[in-house]
C-alpha atoms as a PDB file:
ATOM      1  CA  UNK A   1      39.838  21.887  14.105  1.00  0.00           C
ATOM      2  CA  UNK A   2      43.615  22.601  14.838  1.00  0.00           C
ATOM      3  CA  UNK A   3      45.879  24.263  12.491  1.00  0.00           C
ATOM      4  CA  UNK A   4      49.456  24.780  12.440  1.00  0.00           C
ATOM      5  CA  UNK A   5      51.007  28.408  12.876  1.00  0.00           C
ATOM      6  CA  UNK A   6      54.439  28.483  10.594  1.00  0.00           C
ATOM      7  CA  UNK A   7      57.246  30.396  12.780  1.00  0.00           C
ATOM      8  CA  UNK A   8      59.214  32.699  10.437  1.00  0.00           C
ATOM      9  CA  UNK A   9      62.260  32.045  13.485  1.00  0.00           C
ATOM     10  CA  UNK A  10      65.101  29.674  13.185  1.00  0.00           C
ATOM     11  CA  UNK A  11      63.846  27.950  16.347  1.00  0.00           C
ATOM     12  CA  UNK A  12      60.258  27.583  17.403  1.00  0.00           C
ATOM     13  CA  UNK A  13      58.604  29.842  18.950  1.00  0.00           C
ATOM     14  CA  UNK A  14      54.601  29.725  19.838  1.00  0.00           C
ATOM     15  CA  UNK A  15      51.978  32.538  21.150  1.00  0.00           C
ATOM     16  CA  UNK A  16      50.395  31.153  24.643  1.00  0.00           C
ATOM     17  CA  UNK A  17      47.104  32.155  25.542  1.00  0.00           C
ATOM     18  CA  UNK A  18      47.138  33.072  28.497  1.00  0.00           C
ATOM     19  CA  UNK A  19      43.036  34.010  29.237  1.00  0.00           C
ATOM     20  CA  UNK A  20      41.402  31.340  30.972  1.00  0.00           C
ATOM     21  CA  UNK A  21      37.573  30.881  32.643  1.00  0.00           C
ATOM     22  CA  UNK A  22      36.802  28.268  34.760  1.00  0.00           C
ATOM     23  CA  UNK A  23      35.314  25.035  33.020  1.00  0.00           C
ATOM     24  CA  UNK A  24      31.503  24.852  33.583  1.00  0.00           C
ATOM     25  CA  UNK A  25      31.572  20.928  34.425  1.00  0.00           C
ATOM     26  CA  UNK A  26      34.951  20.652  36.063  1.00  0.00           C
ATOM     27  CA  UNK A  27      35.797  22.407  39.490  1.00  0.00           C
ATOM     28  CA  UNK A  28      38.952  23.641  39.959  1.00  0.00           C
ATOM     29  CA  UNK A  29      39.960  23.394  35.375  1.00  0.00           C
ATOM     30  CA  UNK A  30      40.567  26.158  33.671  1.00  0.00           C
ATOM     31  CA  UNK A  31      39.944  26.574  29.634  1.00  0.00           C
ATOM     32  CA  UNK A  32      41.870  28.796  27.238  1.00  0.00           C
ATOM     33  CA  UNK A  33      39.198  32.050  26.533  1.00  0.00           C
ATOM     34  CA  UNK A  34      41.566  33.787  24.031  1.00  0.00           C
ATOM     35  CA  UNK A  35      39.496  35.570  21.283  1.00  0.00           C
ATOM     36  CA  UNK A  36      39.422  34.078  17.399  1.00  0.00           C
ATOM     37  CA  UNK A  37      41.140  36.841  15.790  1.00  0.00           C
ATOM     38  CA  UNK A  38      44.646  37.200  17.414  1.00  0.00           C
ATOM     39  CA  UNK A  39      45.356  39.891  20.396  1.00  0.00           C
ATOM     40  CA  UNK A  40      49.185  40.232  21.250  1.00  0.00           C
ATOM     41  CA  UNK A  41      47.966  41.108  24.992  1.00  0.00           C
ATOM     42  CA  UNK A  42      45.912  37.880  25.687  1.00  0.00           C
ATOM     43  CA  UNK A  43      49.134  36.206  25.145  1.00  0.00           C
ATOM     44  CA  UNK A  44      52.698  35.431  25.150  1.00  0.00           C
ATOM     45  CA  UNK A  45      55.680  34.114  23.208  1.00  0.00           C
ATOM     46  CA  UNK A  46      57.343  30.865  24.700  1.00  0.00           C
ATOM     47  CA  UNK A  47      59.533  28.377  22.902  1.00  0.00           C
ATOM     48  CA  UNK A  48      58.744  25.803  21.742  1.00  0.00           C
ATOM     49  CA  UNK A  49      60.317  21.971  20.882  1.00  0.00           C
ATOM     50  CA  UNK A  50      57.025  20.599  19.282  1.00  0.00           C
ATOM     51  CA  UNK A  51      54.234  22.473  16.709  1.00  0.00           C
ATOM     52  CA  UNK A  52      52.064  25.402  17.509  1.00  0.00           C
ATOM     53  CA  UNK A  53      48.793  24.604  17.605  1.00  0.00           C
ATOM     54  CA  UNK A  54      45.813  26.126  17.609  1.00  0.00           C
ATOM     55  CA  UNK A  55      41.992  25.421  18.040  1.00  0.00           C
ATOM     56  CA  UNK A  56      38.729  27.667  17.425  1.00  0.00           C
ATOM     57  CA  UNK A  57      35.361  27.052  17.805  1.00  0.00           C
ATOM     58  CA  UNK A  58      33.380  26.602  14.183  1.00  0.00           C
ATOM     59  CA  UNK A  59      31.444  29.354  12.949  1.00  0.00           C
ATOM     60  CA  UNK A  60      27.684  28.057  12.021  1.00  0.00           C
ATOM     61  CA  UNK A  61      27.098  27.943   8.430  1.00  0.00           C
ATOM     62  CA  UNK A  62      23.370  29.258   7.914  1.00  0.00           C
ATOM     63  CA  UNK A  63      21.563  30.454   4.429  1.00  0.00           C
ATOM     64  CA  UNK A  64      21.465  33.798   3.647  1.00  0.00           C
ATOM     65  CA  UNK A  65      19.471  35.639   0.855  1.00  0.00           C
ATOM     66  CA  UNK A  66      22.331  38.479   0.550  1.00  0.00           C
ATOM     67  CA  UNK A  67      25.336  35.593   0.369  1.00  0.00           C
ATOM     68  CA  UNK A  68      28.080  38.476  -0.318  1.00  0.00           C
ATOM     69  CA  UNK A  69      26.909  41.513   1.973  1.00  0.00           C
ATOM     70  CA  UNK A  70      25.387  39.909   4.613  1.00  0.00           C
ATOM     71  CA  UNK A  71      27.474  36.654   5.204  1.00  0.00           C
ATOM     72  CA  UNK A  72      31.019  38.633   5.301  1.00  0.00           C
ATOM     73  CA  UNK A  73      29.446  40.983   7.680  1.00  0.00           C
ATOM     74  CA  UNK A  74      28.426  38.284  10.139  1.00  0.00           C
ATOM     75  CA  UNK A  75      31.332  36.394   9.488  1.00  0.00           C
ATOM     76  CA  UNK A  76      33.491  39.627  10.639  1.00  0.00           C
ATOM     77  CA  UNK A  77      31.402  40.071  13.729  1.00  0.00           C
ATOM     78  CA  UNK A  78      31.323  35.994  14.467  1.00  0.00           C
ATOM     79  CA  UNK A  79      34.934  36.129  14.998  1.00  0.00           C
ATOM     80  CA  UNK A  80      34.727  38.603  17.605  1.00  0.00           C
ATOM     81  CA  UNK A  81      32.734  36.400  19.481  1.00  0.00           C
ATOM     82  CA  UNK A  82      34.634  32.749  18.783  1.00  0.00           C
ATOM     83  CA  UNK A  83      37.158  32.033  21.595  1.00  0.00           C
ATOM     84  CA  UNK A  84      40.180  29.928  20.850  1.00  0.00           C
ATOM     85  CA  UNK A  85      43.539  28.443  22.159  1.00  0.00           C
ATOM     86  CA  UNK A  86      46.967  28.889  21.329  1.00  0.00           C
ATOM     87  CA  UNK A  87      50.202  27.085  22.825  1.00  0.00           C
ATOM     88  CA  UNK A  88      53.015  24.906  22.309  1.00  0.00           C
ATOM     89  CA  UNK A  89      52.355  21.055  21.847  1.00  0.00           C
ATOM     90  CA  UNK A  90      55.728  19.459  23.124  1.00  0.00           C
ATOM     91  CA  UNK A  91      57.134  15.862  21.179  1.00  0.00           C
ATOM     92  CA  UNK A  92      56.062  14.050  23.647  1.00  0.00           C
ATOM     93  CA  UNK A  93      52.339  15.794  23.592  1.00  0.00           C
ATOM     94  CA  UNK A  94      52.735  15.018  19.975  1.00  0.00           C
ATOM     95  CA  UNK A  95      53.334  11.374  20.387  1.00  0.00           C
ATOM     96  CA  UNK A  96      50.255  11.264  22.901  1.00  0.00           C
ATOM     97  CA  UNK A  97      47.985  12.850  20.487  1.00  0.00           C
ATOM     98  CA  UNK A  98      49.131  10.872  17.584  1.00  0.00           C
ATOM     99  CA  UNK A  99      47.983   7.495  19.823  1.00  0.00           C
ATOM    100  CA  UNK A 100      44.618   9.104  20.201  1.00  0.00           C
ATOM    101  CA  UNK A 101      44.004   9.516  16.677  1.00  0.00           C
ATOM    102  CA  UNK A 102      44.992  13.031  15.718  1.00  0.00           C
ATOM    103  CA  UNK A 103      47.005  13.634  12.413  1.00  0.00           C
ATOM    104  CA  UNK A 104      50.084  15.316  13.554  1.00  0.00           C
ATOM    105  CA  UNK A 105      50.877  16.890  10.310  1.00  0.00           C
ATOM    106  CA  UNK A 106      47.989  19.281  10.289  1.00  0.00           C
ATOM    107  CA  UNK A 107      46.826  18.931  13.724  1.00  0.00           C
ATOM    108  CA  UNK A 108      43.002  17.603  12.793  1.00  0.00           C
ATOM    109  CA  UNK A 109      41.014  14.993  13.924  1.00  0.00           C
ATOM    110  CA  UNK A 110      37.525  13.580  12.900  1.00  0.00           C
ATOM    111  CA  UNK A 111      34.779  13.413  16.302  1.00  0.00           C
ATOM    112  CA  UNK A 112      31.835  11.522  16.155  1.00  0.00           C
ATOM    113  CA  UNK A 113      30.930  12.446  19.553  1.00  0.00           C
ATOM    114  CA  UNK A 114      32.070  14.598  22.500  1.00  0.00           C
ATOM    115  CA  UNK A 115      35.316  13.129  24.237  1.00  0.00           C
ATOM    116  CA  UNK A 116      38.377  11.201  23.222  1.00  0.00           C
ATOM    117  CA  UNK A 117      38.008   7.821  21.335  1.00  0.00           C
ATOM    118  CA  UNK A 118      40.169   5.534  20.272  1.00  0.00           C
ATOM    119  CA  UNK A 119      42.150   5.540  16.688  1.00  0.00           C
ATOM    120  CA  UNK A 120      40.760   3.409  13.811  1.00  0.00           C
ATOM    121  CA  UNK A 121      44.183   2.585  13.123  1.00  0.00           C
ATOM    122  CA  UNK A 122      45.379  -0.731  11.733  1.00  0.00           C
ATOM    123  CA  UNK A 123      49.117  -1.743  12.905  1.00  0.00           C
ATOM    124  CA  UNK A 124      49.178  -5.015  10.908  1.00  0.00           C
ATOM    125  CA  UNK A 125      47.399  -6.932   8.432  1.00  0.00           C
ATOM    126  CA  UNK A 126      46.910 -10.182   6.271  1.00  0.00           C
ATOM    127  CA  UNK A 127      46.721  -9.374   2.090  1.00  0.00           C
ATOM    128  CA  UNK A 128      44.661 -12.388   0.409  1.00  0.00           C
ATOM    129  CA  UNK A 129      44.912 -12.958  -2.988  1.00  0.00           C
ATOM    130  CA  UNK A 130      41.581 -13.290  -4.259  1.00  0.00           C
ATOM    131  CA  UNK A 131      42.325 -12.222  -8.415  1.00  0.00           C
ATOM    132  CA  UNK A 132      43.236 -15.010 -11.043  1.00  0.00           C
ATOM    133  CA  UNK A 133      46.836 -14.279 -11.047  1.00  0.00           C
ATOM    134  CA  UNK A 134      49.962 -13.626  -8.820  1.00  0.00           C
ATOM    135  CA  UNK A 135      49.834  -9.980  -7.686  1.00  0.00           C
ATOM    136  CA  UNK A 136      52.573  -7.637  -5.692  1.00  0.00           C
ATOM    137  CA  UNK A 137      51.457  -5.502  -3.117  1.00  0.00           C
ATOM    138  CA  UNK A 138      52.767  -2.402  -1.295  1.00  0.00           C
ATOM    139  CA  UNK A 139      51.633  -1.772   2.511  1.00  0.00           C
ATOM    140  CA  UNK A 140      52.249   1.874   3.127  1.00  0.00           C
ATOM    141  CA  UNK A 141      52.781   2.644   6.985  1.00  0.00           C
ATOM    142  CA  UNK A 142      53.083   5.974   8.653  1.00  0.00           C
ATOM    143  CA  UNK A 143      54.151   7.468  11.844  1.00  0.00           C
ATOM    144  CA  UNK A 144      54.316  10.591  13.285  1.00  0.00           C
ATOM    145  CA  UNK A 145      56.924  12.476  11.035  1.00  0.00           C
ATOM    146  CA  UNK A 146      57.210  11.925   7.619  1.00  0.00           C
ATOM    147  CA  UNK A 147      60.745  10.041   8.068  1.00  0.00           C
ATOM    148  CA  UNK A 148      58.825   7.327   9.895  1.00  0.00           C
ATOM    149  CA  UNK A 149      57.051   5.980   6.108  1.00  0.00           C
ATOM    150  CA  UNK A 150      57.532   2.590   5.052  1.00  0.00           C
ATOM    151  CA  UNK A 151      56.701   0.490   2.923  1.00  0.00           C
ATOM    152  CA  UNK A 152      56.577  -3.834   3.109  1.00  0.00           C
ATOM    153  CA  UNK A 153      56.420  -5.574  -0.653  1.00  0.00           C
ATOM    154  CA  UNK A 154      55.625  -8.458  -1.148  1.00  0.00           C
ATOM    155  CA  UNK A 155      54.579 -11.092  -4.029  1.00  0.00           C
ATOM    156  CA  UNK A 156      51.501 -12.991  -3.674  1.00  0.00           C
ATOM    157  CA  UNK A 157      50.477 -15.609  -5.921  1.00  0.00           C
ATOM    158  CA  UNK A 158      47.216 -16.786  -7.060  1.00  0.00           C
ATOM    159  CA  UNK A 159      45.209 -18.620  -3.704  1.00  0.00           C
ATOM    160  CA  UNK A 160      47.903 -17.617  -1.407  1.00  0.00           C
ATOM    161  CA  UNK A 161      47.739 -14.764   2.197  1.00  0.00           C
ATOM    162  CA  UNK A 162      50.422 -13.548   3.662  1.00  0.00           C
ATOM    163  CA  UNK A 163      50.792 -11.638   6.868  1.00  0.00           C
ATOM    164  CA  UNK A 164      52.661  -8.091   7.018  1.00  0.00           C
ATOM    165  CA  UNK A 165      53.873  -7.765  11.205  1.00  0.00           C
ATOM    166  CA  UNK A 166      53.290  -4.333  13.008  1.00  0.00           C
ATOM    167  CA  UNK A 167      55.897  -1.555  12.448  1.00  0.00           C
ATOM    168  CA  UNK A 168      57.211   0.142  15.192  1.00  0.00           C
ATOM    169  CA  UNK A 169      59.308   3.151  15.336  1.00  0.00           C
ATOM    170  CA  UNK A 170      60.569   6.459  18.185  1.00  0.00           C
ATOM    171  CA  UNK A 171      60.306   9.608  18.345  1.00  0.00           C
ATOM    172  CA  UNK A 172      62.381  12.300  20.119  1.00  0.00           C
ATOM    173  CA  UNK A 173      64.445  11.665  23.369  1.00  0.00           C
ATOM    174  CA  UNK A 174      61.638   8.947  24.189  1.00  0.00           C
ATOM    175  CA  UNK A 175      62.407   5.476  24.893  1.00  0.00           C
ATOM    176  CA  UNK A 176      59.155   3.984  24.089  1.00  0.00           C
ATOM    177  CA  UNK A 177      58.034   2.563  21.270  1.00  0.00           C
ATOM    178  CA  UNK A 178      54.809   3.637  18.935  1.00  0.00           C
ATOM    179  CA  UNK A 179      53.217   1.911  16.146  1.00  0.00           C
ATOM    180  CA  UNK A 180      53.046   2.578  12.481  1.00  0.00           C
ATOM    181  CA  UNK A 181      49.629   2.051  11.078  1.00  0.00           C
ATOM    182  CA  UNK A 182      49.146   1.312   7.739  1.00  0.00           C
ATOM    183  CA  UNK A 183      47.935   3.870   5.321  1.00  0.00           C
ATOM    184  CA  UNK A 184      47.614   2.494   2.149  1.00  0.00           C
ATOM    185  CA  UNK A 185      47.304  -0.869  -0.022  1.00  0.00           C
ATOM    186  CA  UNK A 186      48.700  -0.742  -3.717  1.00  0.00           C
ATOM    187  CA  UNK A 187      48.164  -3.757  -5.550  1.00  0.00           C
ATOM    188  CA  UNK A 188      50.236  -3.979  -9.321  1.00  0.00           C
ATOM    189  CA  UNK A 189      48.642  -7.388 -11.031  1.00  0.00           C
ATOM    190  CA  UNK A 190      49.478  -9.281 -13.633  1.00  0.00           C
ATOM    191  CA  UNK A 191      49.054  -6.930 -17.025  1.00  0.00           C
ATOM    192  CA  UNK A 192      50.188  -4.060 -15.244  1.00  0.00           C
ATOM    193  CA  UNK A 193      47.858  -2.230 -14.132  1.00  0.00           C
ATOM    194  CA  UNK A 194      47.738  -1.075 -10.202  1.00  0.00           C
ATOM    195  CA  UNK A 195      44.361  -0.534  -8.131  1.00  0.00           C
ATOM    196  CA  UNK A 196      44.784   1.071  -4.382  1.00  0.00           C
ATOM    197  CA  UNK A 197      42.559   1.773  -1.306  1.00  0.00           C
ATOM    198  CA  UNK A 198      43.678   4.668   1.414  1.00  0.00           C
ATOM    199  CA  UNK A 199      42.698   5.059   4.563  1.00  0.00           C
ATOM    200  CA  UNK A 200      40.124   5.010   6.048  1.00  0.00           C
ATOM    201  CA  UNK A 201      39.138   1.547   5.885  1.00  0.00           C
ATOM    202  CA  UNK A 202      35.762   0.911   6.133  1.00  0.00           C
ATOM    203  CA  UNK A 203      34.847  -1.405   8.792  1.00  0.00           C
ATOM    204  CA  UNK A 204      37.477  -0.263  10.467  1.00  0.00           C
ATOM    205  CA  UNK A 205      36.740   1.991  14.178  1.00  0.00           C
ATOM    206  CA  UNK A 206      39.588   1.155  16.719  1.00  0.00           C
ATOM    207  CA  UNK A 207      42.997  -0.323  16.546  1.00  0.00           C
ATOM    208  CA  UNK A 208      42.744  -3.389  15.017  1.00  0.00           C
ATOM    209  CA  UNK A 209      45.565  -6.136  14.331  1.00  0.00           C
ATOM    210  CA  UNK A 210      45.715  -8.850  11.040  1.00  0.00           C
ATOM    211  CA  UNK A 211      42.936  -6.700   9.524  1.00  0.00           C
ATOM    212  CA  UNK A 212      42.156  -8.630   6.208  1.00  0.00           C
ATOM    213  CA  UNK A 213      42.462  -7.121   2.740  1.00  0.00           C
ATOM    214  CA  UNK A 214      41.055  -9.549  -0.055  1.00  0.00           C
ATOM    215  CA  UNK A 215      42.775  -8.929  -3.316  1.00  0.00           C
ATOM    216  CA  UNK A 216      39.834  -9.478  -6.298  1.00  0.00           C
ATOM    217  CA  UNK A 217      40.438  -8.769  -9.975  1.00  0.00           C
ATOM    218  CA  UNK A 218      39.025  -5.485  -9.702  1.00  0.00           C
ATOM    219  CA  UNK A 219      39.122  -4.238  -6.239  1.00  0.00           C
ATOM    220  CA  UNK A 220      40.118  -4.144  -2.714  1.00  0.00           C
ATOM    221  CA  UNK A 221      37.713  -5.253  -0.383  1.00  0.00           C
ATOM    222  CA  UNK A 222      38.289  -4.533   3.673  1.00  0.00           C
ATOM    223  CA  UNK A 223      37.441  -7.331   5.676  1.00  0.00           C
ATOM    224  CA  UNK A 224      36.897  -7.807   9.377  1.00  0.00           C
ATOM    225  CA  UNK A 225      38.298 -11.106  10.342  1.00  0.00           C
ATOM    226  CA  UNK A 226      35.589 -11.301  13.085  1.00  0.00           C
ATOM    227  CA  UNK A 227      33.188 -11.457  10.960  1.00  0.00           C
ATOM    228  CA  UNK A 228      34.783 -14.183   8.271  1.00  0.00           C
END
C-alpha cells in the first residue's frame, strides 16, 4: 500500500530514503531498507515535481485474547521491525504507474499475485439498450488528475447500441498521449429514475476496448463481447 505524504511547503518537497540492502534475487539492485516509523537520518529532503510516495510492508493481523493491551503493544514493536520506502515519484513516473494500474490519487493498487500486471481498464465501450423504453446514459472517464474527467451523453432508444470512442488526454511537458478509462455508467430511464455501476467491472481483467454494457429495466449487466 502507498500513501501520499501532504507537504506543508509552497513547492514540493519529499523525504528520500536513502538505506538500501542488496535485493536477494537480483545481483547488482538495491531496495529501500528505511524503517516504518520515520528517522530524519535514514533520509533526505529533495524536491520534488510529482507526489511523495510511500510504501510499507503490512503488519499481520492475528487474534489476540487481550485485543487492547496486547495488540497495541505488538503493534508498537511491529513497526520497529517493518521497513519501508520514501521518495519522489516524478509526472512522468506518475503517468507510467497510472498505465500499470495504480490509482494516482492515493497511490494504491490491488495485487493478485507478485509482479506487475496489466490494468483492467476499459478505454471504450458499446451501451445496449436492453429496457422497454429510450434511456440516456452518462460514461464517466478518468485520467490521471482530476481535470482529465469527462463525461460522453448520449440518448439511446428502445432496441438501439451505440458506441462511445476512447478518450485520450496529456499530462505534464509530455508529448504522448494516455487513455481515459471509463469509470462509471449512469443510466436515467424513462420515469426518472437513474441506476449506475462503478468500476470495477466484473469480467473485466486487462485493457479491454468496445466492452459491452446491456441496459435492462433494472440493471446494468457487464458483458464480454467475446463471449456474446
Amino acid at each position: 500500500m502507498l500513501h501520499g505524504i501532504v507537504s506543508l511547503d509552497s513547492s514540493l518537497h519529499c523525504w528520500r530514503c536513502e538505506v538500501t540492502v542488496q535485493a536477494p534475487d537480483k545481483a547488482g539492485m538495491f531496495l529501500d531498507d528505511c524503517r516504518a516509523r520515520f528517522d530524519f537520518t535514514q533520509h533526505t529532503r529533495e524536491d520534488c515535481d510529482g507526489k511523495c510516495w510511500k510504501s510499507v510492508d503490512l503488519i499481520e493481523t492475528r487474534p489476540s485474547e487481550n485485543y487492547t493491551l496486547d495488540r497495541l503493544l505488538r503493534k508498537d514493536t511491529d513497526l520497529y521491525k517493518l521497513r519501508s520506502s520514501r521518495r519522489c515519484f516524478s509526472a512522468t513516473e506518475l503517468l507510467r504507474a497510472a498505465e500499470l494500474g495504480v490509482n494516482t490519487s492515493d497511490g494504491c493498487r490491488k495485487m493478485t499475485t507478485v509482479g506487475l500486471r496489466s490494468p483492467a481498464a476499459i478505454y471504450s465501450c458499446v451501451i445496449r439498450n436492453s429496457s422497454d423504453a429510450e434511456i440516456d446514459v452518462q460514461v464517466h472517464f478518468s485520467g490521471i488528475e482530476d481535470h482529465h474527467a469527462e463525461v460522453a451523453d448520449i440518448e439511446i432508444a428502445q432496441g438501439e447500441e451505440e458506441r462511445v470512442d476512447e478518450k485520450e488526454f496529456t499530462h505534464g511537458d509530455s508529448d504522448g498521449k494516455y487513455h481515459k478509462t471509463v469509470e462509471l455508467i449512469r443510466v436515467r430511464k424513462f420515469d426518472g429514475s437513474t441506476i449506475e455501476l462503478k468500476q470495477p467491472f466484473d469480467g473485466v481483467t486487462a485493457p479491454k476496448k468496445d466492452w459491452i454494457f446491456e441496459i435492462t429495466n433494472d440493471s446494468i449487466k457487464s458483458v464480454d463481447p467475446a463471449k456474446k
